[in-house]
C-alpha atoms as a PDB file:
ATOM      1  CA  UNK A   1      90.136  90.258 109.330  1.00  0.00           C
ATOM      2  CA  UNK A   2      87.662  88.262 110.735  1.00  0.00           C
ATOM      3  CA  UNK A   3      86.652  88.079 114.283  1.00  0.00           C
ATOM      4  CA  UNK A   4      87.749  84.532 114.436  1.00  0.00           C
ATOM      5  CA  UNK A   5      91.026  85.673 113.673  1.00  0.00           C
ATOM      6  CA  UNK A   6      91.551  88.353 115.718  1.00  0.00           C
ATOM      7  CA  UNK A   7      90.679  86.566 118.674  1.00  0.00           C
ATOM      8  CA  UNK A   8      93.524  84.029 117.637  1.00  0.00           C
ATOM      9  CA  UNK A   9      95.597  86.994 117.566  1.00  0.00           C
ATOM     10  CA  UNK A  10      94.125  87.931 120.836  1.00  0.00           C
ATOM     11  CA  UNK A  11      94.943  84.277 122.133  1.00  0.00           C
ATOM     12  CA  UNK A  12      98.325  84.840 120.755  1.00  0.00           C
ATOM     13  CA  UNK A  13      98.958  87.712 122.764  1.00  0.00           C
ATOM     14  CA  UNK A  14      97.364  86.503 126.357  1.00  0.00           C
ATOM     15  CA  UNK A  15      99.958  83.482 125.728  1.00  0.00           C
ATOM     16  CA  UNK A  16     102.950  85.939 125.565  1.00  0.00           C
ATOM     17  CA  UNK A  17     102.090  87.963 128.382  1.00  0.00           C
ATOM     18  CA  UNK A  18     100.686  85.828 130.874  1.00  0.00           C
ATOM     19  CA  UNK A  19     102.074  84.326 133.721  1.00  0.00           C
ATOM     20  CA  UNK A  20     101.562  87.167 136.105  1.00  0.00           C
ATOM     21  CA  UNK A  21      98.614  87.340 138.410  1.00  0.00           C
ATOM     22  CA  UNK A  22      99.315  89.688 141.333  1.00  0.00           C
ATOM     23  CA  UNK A  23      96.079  91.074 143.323  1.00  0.00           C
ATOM     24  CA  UNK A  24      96.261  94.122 141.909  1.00  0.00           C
ATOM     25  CA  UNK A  25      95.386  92.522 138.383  1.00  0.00           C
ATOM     26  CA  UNK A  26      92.695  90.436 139.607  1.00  0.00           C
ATOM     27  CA  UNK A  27      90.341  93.693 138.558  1.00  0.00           C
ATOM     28  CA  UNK A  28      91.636  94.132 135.227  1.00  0.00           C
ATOM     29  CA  UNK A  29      91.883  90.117 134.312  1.00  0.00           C
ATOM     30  CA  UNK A  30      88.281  90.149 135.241  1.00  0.00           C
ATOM     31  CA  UNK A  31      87.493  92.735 132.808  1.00  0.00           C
ATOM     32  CA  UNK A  32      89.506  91.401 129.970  1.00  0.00           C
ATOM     33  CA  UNK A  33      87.750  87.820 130.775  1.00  0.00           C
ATOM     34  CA  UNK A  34      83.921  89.686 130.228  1.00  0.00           C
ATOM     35  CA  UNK A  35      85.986  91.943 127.240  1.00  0.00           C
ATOM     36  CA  UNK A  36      86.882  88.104 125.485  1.00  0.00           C
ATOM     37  CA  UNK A  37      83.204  87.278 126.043  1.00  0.00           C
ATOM     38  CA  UNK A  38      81.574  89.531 124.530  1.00  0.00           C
ATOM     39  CA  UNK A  39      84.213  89.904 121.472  1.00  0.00           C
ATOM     40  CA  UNK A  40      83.014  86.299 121.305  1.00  0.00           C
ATOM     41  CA  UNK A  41      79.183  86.980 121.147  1.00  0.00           C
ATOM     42  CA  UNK A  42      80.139  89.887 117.933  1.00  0.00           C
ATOM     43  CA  UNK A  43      79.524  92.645 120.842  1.00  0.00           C
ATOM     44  CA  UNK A  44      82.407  94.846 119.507  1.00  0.00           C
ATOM     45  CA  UNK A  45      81.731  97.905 121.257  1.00  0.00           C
ATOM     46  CA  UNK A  46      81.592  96.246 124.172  1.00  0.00           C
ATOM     47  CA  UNK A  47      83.936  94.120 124.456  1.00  0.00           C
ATOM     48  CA  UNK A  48      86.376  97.553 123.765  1.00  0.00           C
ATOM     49  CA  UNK A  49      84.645  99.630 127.027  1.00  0.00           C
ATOM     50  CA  UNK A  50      85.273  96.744 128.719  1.00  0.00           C
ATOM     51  CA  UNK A  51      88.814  96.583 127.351  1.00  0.00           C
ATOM     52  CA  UNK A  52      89.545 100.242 128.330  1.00  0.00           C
ATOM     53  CA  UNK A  53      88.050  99.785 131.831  1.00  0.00           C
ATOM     54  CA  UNK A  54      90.449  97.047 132.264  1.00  0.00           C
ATOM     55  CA  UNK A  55      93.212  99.660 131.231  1.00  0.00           C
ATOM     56  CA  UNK A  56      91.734 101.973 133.749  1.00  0.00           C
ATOM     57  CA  UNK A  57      91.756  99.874 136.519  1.00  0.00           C
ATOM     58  CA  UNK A  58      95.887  98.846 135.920  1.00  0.00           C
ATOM     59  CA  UNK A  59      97.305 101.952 133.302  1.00  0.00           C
ATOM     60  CA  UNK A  60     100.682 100.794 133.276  1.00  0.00           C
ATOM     61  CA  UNK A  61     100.367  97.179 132.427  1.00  0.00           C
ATOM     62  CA  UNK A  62     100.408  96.984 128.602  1.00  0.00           C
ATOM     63  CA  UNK A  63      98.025  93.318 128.647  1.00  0.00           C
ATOM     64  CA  UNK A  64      95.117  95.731 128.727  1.00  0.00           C
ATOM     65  CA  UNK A  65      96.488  97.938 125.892  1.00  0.00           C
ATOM     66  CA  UNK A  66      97.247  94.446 123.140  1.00  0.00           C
ATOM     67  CA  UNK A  67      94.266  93.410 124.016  1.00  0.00           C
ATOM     68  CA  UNK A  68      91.928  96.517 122.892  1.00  0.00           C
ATOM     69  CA  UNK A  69      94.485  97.349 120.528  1.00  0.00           C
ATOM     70  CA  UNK A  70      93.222  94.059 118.942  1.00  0.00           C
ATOM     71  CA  UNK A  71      89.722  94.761 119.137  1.00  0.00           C
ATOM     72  CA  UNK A  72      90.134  97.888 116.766  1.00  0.00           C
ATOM     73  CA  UNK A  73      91.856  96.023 114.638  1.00  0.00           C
ATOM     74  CA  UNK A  74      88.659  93.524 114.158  1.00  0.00           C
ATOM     75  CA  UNK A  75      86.396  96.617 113.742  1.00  0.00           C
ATOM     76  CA  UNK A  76      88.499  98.498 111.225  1.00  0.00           C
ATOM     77  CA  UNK A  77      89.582 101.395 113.573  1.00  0.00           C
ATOM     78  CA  UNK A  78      93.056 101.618 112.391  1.00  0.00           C
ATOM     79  CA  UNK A  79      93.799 104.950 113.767  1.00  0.00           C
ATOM     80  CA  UNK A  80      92.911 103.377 117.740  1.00  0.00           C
ATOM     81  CA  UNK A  81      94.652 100.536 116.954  1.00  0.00           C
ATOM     82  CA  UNK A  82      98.198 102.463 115.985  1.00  0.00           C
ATOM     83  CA  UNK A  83      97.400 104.524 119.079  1.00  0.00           C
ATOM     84  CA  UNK A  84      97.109 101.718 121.642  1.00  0.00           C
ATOM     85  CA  UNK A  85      99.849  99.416 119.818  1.00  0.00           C
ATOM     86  CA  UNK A  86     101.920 102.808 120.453  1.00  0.00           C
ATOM     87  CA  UNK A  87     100.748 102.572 124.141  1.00  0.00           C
ATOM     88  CA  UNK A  88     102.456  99.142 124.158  1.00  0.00           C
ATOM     89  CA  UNK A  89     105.385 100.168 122.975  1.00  0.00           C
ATOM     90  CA  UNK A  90     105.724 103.094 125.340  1.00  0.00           C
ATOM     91  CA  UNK A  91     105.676 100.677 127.598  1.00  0.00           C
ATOM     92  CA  UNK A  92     107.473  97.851 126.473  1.00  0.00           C
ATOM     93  CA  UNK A  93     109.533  98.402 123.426  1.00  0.00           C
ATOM     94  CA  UNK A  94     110.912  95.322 122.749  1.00  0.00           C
ATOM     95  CA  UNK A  95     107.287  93.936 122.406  1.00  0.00           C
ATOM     96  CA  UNK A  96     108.629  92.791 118.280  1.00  0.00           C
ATOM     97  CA  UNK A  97     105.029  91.178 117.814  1.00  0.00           C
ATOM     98  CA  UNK A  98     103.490  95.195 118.301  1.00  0.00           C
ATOM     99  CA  UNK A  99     105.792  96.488 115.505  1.00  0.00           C
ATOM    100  CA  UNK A 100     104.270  94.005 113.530  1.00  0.00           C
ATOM    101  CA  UNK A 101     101.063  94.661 114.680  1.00  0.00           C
ATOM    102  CA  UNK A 102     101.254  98.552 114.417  1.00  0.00           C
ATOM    103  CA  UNK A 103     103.137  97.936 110.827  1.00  0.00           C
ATOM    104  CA  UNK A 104     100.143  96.298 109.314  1.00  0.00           C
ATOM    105  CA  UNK A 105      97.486  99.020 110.692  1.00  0.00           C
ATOM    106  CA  UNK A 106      99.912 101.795 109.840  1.00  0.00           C
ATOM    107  CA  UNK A 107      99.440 100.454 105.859  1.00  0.00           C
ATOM    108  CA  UNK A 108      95.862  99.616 106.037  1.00  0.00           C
ATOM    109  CA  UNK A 109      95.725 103.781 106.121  1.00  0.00           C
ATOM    110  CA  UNK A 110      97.968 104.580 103.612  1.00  0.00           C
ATOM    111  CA  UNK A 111     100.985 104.911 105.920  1.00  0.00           C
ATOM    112  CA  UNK A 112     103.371 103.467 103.412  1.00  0.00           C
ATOM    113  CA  UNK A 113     106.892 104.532 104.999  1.00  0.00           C
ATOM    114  CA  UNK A 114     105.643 104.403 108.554  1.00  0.00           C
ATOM    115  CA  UNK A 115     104.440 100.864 108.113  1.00  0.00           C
ATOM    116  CA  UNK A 116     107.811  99.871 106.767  1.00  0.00           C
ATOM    117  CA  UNK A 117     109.484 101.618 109.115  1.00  0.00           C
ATOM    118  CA  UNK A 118     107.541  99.358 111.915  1.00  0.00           C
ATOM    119  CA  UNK A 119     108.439  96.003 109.718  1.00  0.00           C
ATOM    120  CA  UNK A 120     111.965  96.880 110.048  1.00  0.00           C
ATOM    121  CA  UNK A 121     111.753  97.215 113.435  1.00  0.00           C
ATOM    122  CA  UNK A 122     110.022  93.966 113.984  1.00  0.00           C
ATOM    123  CA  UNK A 123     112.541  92.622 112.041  1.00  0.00           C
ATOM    124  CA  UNK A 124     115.228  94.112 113.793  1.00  0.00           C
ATOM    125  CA  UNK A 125     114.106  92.081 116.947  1.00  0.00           C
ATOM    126  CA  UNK A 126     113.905  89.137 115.869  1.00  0.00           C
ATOM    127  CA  UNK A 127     115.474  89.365 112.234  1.00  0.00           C
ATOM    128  CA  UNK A 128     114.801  85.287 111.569  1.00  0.00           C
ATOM    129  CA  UNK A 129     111.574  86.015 110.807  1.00  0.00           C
ATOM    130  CA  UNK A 130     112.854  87.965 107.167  1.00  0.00           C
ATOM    131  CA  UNK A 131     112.947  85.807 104.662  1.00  0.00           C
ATOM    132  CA  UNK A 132     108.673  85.397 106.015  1.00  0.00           C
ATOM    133  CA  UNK A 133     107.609  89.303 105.625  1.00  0.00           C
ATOM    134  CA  UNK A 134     106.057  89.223 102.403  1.00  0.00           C
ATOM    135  CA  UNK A 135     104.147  92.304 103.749  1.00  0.00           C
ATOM    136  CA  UNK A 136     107.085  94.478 103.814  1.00  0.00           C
ATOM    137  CA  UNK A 137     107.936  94.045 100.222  1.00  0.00           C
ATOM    138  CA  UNK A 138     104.139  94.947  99.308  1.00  0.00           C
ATOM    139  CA  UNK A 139     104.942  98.391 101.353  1.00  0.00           C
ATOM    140  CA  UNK A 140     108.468  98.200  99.684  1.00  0.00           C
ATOM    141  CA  UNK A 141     106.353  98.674  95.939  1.00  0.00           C
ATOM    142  CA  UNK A 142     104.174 101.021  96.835  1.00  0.00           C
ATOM    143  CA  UNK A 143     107.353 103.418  98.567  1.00  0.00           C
ATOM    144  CA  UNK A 144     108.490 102.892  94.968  1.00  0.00           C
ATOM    145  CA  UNK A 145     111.473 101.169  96.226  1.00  0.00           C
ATOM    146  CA  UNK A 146     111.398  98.297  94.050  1.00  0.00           C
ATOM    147  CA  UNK A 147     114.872  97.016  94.082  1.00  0.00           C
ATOM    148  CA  UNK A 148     114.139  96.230  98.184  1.00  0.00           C
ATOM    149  CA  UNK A 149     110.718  94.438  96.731  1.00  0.00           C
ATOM    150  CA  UNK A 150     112.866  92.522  94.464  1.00  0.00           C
ATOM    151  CA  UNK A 151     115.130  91.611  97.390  1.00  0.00           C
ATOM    152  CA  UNK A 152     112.243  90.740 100.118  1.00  0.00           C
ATOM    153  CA  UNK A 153     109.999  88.734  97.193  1.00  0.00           C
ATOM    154  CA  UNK A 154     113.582  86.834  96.177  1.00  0.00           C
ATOM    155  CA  UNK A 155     113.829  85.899 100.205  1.00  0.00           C
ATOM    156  CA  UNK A 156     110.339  84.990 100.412  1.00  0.00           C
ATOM    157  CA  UNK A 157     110.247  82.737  97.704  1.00  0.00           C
ATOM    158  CA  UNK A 158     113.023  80.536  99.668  1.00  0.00           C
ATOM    159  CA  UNK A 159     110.089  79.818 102.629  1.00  0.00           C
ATOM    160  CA  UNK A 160     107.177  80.069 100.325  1.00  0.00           C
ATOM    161  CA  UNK A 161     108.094  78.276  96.841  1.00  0.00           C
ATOM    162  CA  UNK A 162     104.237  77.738  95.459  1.00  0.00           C
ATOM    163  CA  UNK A 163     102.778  81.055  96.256  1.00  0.00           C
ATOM    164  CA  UNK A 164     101.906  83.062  93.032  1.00  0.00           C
ATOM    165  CA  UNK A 165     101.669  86.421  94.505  1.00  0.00           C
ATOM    166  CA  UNK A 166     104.949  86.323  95.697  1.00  0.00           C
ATOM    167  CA  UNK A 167     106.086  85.501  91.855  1.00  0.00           C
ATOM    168  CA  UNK A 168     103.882  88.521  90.793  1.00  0.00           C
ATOM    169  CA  UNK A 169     104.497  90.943  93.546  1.00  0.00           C
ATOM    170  CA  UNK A 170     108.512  89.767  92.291  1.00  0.00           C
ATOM    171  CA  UNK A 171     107.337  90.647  88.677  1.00  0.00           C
ATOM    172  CA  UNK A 172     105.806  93.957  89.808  1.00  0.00           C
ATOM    173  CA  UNK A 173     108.751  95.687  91.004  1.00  0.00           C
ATOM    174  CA  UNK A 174     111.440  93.779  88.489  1.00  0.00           C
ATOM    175  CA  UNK A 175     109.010  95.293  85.764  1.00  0.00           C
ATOM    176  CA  UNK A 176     109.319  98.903  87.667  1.00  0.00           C
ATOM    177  CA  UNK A 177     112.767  98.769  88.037  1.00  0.00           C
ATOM    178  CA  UNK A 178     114.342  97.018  85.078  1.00  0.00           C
ATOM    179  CA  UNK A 179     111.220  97.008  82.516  1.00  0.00           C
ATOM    180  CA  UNK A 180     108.684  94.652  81.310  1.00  0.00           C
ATOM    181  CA  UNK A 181     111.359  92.026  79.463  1.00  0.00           C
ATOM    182  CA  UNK A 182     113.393  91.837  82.428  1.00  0.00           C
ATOM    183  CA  UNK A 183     110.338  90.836  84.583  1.00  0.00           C
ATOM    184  CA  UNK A 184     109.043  88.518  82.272  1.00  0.00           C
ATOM    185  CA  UNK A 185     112.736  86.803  81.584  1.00  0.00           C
ATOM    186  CA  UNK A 186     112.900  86.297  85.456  1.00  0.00           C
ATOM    187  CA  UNK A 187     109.493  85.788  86.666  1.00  0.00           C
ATOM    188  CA  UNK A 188     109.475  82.690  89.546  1.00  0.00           C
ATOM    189  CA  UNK A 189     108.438  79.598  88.145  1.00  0.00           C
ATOM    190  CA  UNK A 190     105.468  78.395  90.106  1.00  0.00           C
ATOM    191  CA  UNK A 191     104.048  75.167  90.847  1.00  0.00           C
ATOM    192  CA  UNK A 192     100.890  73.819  93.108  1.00  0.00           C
ATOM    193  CA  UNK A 193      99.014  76.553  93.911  1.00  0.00           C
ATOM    194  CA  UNK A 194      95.778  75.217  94.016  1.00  0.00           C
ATOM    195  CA  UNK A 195      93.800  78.333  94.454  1.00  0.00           C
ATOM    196  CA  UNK A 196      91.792  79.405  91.282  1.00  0.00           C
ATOM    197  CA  UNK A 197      92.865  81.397  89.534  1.00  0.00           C
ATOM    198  CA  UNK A 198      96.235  81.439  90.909  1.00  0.00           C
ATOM    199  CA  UNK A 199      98.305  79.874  88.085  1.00  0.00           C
ATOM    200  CA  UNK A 200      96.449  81.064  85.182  1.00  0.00           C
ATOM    201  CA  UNK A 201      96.916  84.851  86.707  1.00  0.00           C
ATOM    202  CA  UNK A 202     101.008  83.434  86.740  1.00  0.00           C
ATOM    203  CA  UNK A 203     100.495  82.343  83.028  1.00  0.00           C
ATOM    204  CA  UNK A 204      99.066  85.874  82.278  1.00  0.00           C
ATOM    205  CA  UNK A 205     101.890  87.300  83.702  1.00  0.00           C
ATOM    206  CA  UNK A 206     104.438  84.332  81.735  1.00  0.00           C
ATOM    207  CA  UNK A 207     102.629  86.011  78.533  1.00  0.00           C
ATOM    208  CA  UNK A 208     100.990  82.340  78.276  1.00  0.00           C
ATOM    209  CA  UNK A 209      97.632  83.278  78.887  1.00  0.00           C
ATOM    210  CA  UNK A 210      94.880  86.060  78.912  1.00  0.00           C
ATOM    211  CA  UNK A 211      92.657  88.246  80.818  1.00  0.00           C
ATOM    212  CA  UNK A 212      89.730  86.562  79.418  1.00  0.00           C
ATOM    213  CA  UNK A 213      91.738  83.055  80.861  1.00  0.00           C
ATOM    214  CA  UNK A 214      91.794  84.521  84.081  1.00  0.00           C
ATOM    215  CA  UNK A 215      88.209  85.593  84.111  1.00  0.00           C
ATOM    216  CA  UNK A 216      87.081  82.161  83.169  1.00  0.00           C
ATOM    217  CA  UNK A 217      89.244  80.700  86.061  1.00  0.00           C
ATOM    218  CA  UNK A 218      87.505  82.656  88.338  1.00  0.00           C
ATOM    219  CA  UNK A 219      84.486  81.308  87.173  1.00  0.00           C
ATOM    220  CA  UNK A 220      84.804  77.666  87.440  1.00  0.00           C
ATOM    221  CA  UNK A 221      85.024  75.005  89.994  1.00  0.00           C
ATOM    222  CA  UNK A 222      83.052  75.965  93.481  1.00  0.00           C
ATOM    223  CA  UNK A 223      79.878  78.082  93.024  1.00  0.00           C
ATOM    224  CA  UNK A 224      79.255  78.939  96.637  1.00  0.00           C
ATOM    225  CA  UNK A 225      78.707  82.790  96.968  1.00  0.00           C
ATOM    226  CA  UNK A 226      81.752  82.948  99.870  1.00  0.00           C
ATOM    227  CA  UNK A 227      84.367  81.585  97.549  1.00  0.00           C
ATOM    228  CA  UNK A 228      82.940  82.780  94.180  1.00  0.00           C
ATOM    229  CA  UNK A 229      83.619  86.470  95.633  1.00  0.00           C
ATOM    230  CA  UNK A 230      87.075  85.652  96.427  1.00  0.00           C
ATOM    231  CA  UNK A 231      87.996  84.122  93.143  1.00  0.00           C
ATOM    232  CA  UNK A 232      86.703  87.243  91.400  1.00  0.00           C
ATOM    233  CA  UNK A 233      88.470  89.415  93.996  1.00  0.00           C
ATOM    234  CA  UNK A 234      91.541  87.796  93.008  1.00  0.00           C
ATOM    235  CA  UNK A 235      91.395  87.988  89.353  1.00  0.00           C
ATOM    236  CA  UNK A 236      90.300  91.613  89.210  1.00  0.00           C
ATOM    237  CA  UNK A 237      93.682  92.450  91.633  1.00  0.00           C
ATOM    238  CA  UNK A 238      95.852  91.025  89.694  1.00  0.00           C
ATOM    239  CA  UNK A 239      94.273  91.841  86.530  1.00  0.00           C
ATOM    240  CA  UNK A 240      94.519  95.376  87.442  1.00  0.00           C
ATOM    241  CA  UNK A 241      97.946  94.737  88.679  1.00  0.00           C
ATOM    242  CA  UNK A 242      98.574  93.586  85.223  1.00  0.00           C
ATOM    243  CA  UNK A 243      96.914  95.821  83.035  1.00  0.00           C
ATOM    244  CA  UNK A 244      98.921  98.965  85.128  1.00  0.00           C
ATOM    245  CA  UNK A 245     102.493  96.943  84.773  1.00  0.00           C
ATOM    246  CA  UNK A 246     101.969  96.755  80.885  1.00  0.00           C
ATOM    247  CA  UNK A 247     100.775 100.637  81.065  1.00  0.00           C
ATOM    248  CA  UNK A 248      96.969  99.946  79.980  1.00  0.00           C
ATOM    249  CA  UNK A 249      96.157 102.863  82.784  1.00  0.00           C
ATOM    250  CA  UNK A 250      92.134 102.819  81.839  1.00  0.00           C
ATOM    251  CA  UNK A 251      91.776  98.929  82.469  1.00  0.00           C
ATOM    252  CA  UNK A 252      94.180  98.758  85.160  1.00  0.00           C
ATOM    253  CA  UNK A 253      91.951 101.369  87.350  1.00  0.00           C
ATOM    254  CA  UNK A 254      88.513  99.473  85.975  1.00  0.00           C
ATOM    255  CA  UNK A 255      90.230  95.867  87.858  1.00  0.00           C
ATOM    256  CA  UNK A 256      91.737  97.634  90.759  1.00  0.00           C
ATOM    257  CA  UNK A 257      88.113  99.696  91.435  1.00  0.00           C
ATOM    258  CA  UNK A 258      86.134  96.132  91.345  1.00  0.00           C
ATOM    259  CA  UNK A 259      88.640  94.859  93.510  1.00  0.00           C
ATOM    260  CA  UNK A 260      88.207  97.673  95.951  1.00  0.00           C
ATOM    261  CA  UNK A 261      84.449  96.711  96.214  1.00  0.00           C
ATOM    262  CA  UNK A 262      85.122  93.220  96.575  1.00  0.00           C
ATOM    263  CA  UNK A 263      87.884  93.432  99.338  1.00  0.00           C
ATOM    264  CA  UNK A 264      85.519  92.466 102.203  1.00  0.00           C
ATOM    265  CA  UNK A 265      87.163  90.338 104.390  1.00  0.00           C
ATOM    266  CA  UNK A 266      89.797  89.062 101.834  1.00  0.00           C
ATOM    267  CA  UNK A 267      92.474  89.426 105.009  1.00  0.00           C
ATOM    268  CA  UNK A 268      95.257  91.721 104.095  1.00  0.00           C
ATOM    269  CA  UNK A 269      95.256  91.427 100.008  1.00  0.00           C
ATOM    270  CA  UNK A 270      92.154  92.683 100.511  1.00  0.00           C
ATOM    271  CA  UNK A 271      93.316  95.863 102.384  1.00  0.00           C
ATOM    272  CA  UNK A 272      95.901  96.441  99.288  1.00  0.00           C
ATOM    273  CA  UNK A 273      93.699  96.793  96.804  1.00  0.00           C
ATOM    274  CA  UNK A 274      91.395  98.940  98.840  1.00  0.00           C
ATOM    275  CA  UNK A 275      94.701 100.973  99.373  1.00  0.00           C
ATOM    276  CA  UNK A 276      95.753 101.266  95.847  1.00  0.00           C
ATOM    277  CA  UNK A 277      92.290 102.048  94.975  1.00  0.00           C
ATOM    278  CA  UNK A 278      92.493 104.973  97.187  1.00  0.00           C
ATOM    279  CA  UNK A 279      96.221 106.181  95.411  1.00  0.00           C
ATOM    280  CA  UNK A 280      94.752 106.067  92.653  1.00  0.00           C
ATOM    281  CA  UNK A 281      91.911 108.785  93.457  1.00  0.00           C
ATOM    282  CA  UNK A 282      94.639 111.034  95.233  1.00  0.00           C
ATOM    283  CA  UNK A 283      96.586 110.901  91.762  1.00  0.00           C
ATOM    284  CA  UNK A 284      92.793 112.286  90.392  1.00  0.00           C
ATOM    285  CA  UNK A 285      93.247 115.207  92.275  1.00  0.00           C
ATOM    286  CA  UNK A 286      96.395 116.540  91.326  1.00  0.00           C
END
């Protein structure tokens, strides 16, 4: 995540619970106000002291709590961030955004079932939002409960009809539950994703294409460094993705690894293949 984003997500959040500006929160507004600036000027560290200072000054008001919990999330510190989002919730438990919040960090460590169990929450609260949570049925394969996948991919596909991943991720757990025939007989026909190398990876996975097609993909169109790295993250995910649903186990850890090493700030795809990176190792050591 990039601090750009978080502080949108940190926007998001002041919009939801403001409103309330008694004198006792002058203090901690100030705080959060010199917290926002210096998130702003890429001072991390401080922009979290001021954060918990603000939290000091007013412990039971849960603004404080989002807003750090936010920060952590920006600098990786996924274990803080479940902690304060777990603050929130102490406090306010119908919060459905902190669920959501506390979901995603909860998988970024491996979590699996405690991240789902926080989507379902979320969902719970404001269950319109379903047919959207692509990131539950990611959590879904990797609990091995691919039927569910199936289900959340299928329901995701009616909000999000040119998406490619969603096709694959589909693909993934038909392939896991029903075999490689039934996956390919039902994969989701895609159309107009523009990203390279979106639909070639969806013709790889049609049986219309191959790695090497993929590769190539990934190679062509904009050069700049930023968006060269991204293509090739991409293409070795879902090549390794590939390579492990047709049971090549050697190449589908030698995709997955480069992935791994190219996650950067590739948003949450980005923290999935770092994560299945990491399941893979722990299956080294038994």
């Amino acid at each position: 995540m990039t601090w750009r984003s978080v502080f949108q997500t940190i926007l998001f959040f002041s919009a939801v619970l403001g409103g309330r500006s008694p004198a006792a929160e002058l203090k901690s507004q100030d705080l959060l106000h010199q917290a926002r600036a210096a998130f702003e000027r890429g001072k991390g560290g401080e922009a979290v002291a001021l954060a918990t200072k603000a939290i000091e000054a007013e412990p039971k008001n849960y603004r404080g709590y989002v807003f750090r919990a936010q920060l952590h999330v920006g600098l990786k510190q996924h274990v803080q961030a479940i902690d304060d989002f777990t603050r929130v919730l102490d406090l306010e438990p119908k919060l459905a955004e902190a669920y959501q919040h506390r979901g995603s960090e909860q998988f970024k460590l491996g979590h699996i079932n405690e991240s789902i169990a926080d989507f379902d929450k979320y969902l719970e609260l404001v269950p319109s939002q379903a047919p959207q949570h692509w990131q539950r049925g990611i959590s879904l394969y990797y609990a091995g409960r691919f039927e569910d996948g199936r289900k959340q991919f299928e329901s995701h596909q009616t909000v999000n009809p040119s998406d490619v991943e969603n096709a694959v991720w589909h693909f993934l757990c038909v392939a896991r539950s029903a075999g490689l025939d039934k996956a390919r007989a039902s994969l989701i026909p895609i159309q107009g994703d523009t990203r390279a190398p979106m639909m070639e990876i969806h013709a790889l996975f049609a049986g219309k294409a191959k790695p090497e097609d993929v590769l190539a993909a990934a190679k062509s169109g904009d050069q700049r460094i930023g968006f060269m790295e991204r293509k090739f993250f991409y293409a070795h995910l879902y090549l390794g993705l590939y390579y492990e649903a047709i049971g090549d186990a050697k190449l589908a850890r030698e995709h997955i690894f480069q992935a791994a090493e190219k996650s950067g700030d590739n948003d949450y795809m980005g923290d999935v293949a770092r994560i299945h990176a990491e399941l893979l190792r722990q299956q080294d050591k038994r």
